[in-house]
C-alpha atoms as a PDB file:
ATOM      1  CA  UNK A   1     128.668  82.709  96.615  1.00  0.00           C
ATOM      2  CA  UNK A   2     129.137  78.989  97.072  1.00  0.00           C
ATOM      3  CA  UNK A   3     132.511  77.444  97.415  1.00  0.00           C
ATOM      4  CA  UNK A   4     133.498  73.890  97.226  1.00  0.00           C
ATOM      5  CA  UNK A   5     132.298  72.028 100.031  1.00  0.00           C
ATOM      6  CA  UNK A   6     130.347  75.237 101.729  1.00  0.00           C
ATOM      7  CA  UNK A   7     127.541  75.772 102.550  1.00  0.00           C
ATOM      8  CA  UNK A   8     126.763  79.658 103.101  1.00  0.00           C
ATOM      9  CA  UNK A   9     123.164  80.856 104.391  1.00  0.00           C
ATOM     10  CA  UNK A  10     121.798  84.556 104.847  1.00  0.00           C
ATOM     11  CA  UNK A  11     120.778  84.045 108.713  1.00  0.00           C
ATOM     12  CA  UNK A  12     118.465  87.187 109.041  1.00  0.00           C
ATOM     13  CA  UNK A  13     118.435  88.831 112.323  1.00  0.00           C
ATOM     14  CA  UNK A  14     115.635  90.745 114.635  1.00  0.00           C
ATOM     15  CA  UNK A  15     117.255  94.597 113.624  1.00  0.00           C
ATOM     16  CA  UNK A  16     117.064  92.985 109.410  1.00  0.00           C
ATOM     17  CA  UNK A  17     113.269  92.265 110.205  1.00  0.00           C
ATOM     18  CA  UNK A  18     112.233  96.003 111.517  1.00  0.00           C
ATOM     19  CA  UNK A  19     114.404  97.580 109.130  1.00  0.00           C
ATOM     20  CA  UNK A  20     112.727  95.630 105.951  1.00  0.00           C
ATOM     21  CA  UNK A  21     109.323  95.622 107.868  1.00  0.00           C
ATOM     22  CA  UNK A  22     109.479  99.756 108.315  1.00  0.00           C
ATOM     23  CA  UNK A  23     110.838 100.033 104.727  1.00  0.00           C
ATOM     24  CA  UNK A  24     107.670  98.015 103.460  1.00  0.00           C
ATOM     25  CA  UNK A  25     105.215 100.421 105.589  1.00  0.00           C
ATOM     26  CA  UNK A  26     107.097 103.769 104.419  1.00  0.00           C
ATOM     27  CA  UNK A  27     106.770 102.227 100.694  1.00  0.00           C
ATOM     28  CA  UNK A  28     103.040 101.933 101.510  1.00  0.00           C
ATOM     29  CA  UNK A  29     102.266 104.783 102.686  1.00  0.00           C
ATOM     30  CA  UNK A  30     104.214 106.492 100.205  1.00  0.00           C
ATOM     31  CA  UNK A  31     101.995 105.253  97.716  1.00  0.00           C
ATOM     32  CA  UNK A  32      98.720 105.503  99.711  1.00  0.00           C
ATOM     33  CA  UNK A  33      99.937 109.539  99.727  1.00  0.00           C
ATOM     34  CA  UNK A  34     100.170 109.165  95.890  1.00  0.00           C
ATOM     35  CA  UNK A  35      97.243 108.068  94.485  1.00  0.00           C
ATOM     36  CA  UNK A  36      95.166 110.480  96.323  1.00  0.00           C
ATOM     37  CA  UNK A  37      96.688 113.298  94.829  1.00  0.00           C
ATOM     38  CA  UNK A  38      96.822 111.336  90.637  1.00  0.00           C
ATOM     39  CA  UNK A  39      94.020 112.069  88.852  1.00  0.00           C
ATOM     40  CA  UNK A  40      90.997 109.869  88.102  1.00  0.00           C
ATOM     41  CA  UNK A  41      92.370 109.098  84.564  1.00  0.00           C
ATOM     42  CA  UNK A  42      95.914 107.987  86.132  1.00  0.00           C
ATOM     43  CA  UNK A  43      94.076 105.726  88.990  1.00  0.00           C
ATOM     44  CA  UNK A  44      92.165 104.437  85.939  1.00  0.00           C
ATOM     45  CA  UNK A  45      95.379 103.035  83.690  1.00  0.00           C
ATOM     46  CA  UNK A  46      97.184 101.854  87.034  1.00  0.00           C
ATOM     47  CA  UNK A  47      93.954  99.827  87.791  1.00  0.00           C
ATOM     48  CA  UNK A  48      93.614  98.665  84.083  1.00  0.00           C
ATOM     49  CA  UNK A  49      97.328  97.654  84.271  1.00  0.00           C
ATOM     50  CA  UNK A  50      97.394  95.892  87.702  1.00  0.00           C
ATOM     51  CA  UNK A  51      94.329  93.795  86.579  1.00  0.00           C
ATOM     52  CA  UNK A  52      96.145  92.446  83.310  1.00  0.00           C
ATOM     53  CA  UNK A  53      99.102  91.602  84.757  1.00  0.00           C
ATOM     54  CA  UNK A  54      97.104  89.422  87.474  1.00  0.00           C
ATOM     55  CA  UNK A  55      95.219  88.057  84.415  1.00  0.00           C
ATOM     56  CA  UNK A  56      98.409  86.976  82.994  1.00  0.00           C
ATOM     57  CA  UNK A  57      99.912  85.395  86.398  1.00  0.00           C
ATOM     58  CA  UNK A  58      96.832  83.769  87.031  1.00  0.00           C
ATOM     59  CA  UNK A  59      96.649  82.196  83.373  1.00  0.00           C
ATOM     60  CA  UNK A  60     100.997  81.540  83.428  1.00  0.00           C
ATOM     61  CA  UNK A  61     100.457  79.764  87.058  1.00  0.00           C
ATOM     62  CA  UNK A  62      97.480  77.390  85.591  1.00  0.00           C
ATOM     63  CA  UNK A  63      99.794  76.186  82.985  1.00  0.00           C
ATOM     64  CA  UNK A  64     102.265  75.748  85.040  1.00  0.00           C
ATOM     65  CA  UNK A  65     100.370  73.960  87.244  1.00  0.00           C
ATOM     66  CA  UNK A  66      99.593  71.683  84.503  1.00  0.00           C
ATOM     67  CA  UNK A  67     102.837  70.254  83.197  1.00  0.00           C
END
């Protein structure tokens, strides 16, 4: 990606901003759509497994904090 001597940078434009901005909305509201229709048990273990992997983040980004 880099030559010698070069520096290249991504300059994003206005049209890159809508397109990834409209992509994050339709991702949204793909998954709002979703979870109504899972069932209670489903919601449950998504929940369960959101919540650990914050736990861990939260505990990895303490220790890294640390050193």
């Amino acid at each position: 990606m880099f030559g010698e001597g070069q520096n290249c940078y991504y300059h994003i434009s206005f049209h890159d901003v809508i397109v990834c901005m409209a992509s994050v909305f339709a991702l949204i509201a793909i998954y709002y759509f979703i979870m109504k229709i899972l069932p209670g048990f489903v919601k449950k273990l998504i929940y369960r497994i959101s919540d650990d992997i914050t736990e861990v983040y939260f505990i990895h980004w303490i220790f890294a904090s640390s050193i």
